[in-house]
C-alpha atoms as a PDB file:
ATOM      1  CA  UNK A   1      -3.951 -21.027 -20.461  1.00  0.00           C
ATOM      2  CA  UNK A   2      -0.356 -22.617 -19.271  1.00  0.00           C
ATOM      3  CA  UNK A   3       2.524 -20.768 -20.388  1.00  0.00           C
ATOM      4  CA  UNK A   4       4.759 -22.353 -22.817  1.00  0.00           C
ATOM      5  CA  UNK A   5       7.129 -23.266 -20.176  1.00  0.00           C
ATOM      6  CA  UNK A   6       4.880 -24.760 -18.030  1.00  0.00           C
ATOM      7  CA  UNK A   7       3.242 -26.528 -20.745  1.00  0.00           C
ATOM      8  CA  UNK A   8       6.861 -28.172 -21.979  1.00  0.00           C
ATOM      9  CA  UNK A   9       7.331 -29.059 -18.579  1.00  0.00           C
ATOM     10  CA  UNK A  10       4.206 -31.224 -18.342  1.00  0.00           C
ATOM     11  CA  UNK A  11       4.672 -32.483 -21.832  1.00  0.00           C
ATOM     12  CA  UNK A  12       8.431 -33.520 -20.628  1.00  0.00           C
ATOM     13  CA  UNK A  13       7.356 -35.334 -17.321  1.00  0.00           C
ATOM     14  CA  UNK A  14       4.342 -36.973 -18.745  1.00  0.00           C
ATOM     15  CA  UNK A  15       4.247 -37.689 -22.366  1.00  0.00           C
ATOM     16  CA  UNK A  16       8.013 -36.859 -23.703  1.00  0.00           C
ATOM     17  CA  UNK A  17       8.812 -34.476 -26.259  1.00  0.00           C
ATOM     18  CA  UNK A  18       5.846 -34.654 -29.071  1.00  0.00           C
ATOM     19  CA  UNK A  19       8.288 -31.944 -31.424  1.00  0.00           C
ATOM     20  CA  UNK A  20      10.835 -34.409 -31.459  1.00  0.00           C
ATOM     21  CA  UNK A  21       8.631 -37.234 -32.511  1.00  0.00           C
ATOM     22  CA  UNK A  22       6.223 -36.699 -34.647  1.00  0.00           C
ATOM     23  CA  UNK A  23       6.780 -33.841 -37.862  1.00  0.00           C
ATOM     24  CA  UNK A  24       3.192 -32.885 -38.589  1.00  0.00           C
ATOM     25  CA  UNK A  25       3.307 -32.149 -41.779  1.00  0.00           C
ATOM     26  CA  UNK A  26       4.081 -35.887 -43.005  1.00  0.00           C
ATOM     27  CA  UNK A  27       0.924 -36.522 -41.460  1.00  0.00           C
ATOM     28  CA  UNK A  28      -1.176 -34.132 -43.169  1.00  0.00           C
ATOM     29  CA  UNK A  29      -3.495 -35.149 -46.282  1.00  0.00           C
ATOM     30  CA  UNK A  30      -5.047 -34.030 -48.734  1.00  0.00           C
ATOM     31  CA  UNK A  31      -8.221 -32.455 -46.706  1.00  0.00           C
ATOM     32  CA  UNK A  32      -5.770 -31.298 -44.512  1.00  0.00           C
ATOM     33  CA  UNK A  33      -6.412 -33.858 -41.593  1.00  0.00           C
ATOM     34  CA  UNK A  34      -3.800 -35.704 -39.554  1.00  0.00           C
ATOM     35  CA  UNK A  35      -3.041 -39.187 -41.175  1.00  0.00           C
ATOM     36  CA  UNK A  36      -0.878 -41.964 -41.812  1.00  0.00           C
ATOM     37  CA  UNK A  37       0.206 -42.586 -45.405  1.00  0.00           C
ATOM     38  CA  UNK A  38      -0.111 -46.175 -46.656  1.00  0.00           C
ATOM     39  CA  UNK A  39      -0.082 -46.177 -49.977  1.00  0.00           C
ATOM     40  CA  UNK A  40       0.154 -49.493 -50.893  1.00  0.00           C
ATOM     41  CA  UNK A  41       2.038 -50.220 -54.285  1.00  0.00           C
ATOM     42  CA  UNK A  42       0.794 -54.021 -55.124  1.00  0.00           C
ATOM     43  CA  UNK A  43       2.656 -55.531 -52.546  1.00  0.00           C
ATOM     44  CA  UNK A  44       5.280 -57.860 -53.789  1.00  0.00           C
ATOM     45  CA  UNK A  45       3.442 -61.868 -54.136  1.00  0.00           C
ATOM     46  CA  UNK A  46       5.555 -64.867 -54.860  1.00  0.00           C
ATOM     47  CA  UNK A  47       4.460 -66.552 -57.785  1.00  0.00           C
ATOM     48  CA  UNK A  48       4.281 -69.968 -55.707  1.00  0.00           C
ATOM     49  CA  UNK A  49       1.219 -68.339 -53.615  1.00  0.00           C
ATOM     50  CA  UNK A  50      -1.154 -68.646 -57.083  1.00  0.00           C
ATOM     51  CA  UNK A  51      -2.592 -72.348 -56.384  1.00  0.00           C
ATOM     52  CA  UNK A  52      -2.800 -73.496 -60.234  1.00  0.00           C
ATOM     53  CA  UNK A  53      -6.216 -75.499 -58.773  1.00  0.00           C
ATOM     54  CA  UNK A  54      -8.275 -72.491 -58.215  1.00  0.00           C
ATOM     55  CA  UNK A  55      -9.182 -68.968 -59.164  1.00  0.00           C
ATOM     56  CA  UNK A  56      -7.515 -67.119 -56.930  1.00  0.00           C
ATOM     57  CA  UNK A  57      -5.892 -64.082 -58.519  1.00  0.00           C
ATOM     58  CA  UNK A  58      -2.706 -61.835 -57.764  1.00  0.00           C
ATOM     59  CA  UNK A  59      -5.337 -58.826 -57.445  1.00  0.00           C
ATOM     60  CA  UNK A  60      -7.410 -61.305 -54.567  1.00  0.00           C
ATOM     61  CA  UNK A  61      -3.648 -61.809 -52.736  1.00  0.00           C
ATOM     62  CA  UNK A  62      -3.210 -58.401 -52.683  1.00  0.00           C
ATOM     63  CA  UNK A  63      -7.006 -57.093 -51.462  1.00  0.00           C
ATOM     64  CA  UNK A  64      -6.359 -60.714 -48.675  1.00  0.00           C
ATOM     65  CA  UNK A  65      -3.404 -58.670 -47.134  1.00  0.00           C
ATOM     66  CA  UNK A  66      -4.837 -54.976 -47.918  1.00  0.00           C
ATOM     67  CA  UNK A  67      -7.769 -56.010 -45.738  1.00  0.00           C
ATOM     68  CA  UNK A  68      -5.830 -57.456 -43.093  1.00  0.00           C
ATOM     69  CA  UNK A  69      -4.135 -54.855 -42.413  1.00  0.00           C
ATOM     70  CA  UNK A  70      -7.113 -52.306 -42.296  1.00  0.00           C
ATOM     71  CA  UNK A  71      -8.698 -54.594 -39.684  1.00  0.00           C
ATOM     72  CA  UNK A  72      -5.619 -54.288 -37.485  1.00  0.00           C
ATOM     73  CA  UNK A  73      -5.270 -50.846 -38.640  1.00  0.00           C
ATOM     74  CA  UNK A  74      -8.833 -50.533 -36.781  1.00  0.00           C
ATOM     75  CA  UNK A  75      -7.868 -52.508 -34.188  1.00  0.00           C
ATOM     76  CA  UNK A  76      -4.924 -49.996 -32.843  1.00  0.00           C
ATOM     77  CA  UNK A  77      -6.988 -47.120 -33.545  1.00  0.00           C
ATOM     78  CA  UNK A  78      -9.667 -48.319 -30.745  1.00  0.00           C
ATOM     79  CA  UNK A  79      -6.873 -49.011 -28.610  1.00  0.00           C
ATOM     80  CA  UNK A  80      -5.772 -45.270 -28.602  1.00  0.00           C
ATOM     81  CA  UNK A  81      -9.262 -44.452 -28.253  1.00  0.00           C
ATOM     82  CA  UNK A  82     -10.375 -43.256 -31.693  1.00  0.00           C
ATOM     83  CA  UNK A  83     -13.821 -44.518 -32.990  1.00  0.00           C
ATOM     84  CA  UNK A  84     -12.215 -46.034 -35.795  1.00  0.00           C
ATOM     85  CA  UNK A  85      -9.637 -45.609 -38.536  1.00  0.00           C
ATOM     86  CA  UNK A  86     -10.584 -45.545 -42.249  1.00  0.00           C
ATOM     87  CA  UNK A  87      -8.593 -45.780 -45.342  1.00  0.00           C
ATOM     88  CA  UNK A  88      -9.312 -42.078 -47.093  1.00  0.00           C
ATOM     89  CA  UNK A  89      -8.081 -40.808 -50.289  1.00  0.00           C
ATOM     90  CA  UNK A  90      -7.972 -41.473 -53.651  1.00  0.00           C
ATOM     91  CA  UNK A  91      -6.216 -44.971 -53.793  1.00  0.00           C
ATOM     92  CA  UNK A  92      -7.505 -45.118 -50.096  1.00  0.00           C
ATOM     93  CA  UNK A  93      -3.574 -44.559 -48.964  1.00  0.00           C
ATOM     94  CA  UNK A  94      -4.083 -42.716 -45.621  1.00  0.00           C
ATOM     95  CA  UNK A  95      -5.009 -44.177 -42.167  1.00  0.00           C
ATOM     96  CA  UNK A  96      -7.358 -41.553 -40.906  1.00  0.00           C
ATOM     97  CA  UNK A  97      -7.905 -42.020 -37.150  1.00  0.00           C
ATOM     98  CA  UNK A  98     -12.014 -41.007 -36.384  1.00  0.00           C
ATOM     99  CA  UNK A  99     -13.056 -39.599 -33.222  1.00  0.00           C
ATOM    100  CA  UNK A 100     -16.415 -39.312 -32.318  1.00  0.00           C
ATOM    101  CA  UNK A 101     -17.845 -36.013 -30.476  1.00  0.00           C
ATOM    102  CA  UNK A 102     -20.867 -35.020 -28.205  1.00  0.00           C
ATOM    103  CA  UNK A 103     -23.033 -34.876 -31.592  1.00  0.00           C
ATOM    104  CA  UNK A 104     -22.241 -38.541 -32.256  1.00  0.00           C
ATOM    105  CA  UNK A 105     -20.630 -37.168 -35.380  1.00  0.00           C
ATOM    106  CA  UNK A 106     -17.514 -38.789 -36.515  1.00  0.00           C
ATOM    107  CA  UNK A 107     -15.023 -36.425 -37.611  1.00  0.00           C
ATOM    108  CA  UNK A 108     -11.139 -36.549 -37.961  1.00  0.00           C
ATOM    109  CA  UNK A 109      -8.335 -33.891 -36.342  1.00  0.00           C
ATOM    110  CA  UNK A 110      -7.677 -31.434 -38.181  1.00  0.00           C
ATOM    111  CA  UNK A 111      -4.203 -30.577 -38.653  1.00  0.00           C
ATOM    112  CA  UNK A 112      -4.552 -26.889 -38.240  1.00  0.00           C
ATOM    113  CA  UNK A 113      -5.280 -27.317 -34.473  1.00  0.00           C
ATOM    114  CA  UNK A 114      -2.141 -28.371 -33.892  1.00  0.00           C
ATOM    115  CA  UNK A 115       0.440 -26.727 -36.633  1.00  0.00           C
ATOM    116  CA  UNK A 116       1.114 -23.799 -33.393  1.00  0.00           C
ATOM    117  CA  UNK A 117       2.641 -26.109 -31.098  1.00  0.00           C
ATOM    118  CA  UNK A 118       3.381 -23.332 -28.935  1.00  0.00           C
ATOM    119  CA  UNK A 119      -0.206 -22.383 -28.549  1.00  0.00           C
ATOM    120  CA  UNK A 120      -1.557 -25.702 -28.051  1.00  0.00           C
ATOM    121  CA  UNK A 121      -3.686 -26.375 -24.853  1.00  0.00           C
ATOM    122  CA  UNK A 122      -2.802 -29.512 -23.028  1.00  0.00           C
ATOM    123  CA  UNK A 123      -5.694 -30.996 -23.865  1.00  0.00           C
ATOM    124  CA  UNK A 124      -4.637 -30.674 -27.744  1.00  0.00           C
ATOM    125  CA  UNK A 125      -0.890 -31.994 -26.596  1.00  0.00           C
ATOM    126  CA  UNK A 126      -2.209 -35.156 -25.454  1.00  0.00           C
ATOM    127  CA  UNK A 127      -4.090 -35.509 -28.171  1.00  0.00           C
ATOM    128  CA  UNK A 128      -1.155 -35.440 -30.523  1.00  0.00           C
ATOM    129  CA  UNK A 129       0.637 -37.551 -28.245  1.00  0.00           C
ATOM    130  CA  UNK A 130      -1.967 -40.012 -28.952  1.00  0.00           C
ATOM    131  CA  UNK A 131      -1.787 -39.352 -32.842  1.00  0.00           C
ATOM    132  CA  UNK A 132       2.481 -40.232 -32.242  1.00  0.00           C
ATOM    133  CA  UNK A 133       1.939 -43.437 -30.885  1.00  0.00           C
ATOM    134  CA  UNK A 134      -0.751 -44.267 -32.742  1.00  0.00           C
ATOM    135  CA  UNK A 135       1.191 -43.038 -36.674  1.00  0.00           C
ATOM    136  CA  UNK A 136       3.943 -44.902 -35.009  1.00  0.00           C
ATOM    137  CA  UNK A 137       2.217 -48.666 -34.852  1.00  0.00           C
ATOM    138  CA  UNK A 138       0.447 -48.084 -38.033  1.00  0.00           C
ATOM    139  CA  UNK A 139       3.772 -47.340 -39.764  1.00  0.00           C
ATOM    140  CA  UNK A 140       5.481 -50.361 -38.446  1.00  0.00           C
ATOM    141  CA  UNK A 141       2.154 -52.400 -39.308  1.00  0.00           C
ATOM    142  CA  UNK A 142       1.901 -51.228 -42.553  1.00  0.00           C
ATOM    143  CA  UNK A 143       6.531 -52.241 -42.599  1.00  0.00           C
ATOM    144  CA  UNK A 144       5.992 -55.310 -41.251  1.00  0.00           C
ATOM    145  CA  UNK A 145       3.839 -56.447 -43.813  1.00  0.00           C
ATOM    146  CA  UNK A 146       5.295 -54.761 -46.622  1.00  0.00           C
ATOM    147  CA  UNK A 147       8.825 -56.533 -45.719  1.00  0.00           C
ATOM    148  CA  UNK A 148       7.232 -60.011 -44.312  1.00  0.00           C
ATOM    149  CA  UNK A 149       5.453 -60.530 -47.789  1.00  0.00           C
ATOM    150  CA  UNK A 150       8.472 -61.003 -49.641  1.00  0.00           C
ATOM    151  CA  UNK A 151       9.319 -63.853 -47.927  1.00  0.00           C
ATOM    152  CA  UNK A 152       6.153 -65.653 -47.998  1.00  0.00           C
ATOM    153  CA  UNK A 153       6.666 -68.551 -50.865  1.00  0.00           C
ATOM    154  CA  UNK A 154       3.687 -70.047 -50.267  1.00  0.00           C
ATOM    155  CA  UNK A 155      -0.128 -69.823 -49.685  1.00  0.00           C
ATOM    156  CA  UNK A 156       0.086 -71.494 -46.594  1.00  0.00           C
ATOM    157  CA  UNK A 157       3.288 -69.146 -45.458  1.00  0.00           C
ATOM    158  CA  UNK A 158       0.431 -66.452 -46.969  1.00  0.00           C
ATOM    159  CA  UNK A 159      -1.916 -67.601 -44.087  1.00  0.00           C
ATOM    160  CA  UNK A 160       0.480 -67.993 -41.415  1.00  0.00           C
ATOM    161  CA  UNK A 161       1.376 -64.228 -42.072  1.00  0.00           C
ATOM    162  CA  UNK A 162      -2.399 -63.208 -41.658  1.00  0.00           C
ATOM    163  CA  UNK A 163      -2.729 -65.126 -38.705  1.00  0.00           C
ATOM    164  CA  UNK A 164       0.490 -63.765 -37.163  1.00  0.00           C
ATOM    165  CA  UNK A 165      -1.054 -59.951 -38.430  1.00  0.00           C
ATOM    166  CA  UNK A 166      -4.202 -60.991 -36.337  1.00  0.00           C
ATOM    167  CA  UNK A 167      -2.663 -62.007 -33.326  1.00  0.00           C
ATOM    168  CA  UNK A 168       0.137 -59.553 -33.262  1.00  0.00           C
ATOM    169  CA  UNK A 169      -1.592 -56.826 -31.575  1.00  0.00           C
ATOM    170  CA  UNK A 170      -2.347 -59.152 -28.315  1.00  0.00           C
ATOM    171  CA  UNK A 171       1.486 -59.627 -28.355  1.00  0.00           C
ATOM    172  CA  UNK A 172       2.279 -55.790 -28.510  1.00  0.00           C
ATOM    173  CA  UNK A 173      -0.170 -55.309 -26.030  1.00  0.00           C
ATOM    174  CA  UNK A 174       1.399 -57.906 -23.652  1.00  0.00           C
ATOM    175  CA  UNK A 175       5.000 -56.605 -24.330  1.00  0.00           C
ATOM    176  CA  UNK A 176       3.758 -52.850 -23.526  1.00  0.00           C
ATOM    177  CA  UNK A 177       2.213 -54.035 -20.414  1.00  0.00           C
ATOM    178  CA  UNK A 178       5.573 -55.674 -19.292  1.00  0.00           C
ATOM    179  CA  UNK A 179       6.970 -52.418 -20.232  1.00  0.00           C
ATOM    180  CA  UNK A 180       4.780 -50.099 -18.029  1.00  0.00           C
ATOM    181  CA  UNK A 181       5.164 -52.816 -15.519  1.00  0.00           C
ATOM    182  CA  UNK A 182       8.924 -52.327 -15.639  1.00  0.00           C
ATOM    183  CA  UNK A 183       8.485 -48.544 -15.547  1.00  0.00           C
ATOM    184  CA  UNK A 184       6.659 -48.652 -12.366  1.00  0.00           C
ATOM    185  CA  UNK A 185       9.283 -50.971 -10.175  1.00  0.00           C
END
């Protein structure tokens, strides 16, 4: 087992500082696995989005762009390396990143593996690294859209949105390549 120091060390040169980043117990639910909340509270719909010419309902809007954002909520998930990320709880308002063991079982991380921070294998430290970055781009997903909604006045604005959502992750993607890119010269 590395010593403390040692372990801080590695954490320092390779992944930053994980304590300041992430507080765990934000990201703790109700089964006591590490989540994101996104509790979504109707998100604000203009009333110009309801085309008077069809059926489409406010509750249909709203399940349009809760669903949109679960598929890219999926999306970054896989691209940290987790099997998959489902909406759990009650009103479904926690990103729950899946991992899939030996077993084939799916299963998600729980918390009480990595409350000791000072105990934590690095293994384990990488994994919460992982869990950061990947609480960090479902937060500002799940920002985005809540803020970007508002401003849609239309159903075609409502479209462009979710085809912005869908491509968006190809553009972060591109932008952290230039980054690493940048690191390395």
């Amino acid at each position: 087992m590395l010593s403390t120091e040692n372990k801080n060390n590695l954490l320092e040169v390779y992944y930053q500082n994980v304590e300041s980043v992430l507080d765990i117990k934000k990201y703790i639910n109700s089964e006591g696995d590490l989540a994101v909340n996104v509790k979504w509270h109707h998100p604000y719909i203009h009333n110009n989005i309801y085309d008077k010419h069809t059926d489409i309902s406010s509750e249909q809007l709203n399940e349009e762009i809760i669903d949109t954002f679960w598929y890219k909520a999926n999306q970054i998930a896989i691209h940290y390396g987790y099997a998959a990320c489902y909406s759990f709880g009650r009103s479904n308002g926690w990103a729950l990143p899946i991992s899939k063991n030996k077993q084939n079982n799916y299963k998600g991380m729980p918390a009480k593996d990595f409350v000791d921070k000072n105990n934590l294998e690095l293994e384990r430290l990488i994994q919460l690294k992982i869990f950061s970055m990947f609480a960090g781009d479902i937060e500002s997903l799940f920002n985005l859209i809540k803020s970007e909604i508002r401003n849609v006045k239309s159903r075609s604005e409502f479209n462009q949105l979710q085809n912005r959502i869908y491509d968006l992750w190809k553009i972060i993607s591109i932008v952290k390549g230039i980054r690493n890119d940048n690191a390395r010269e």
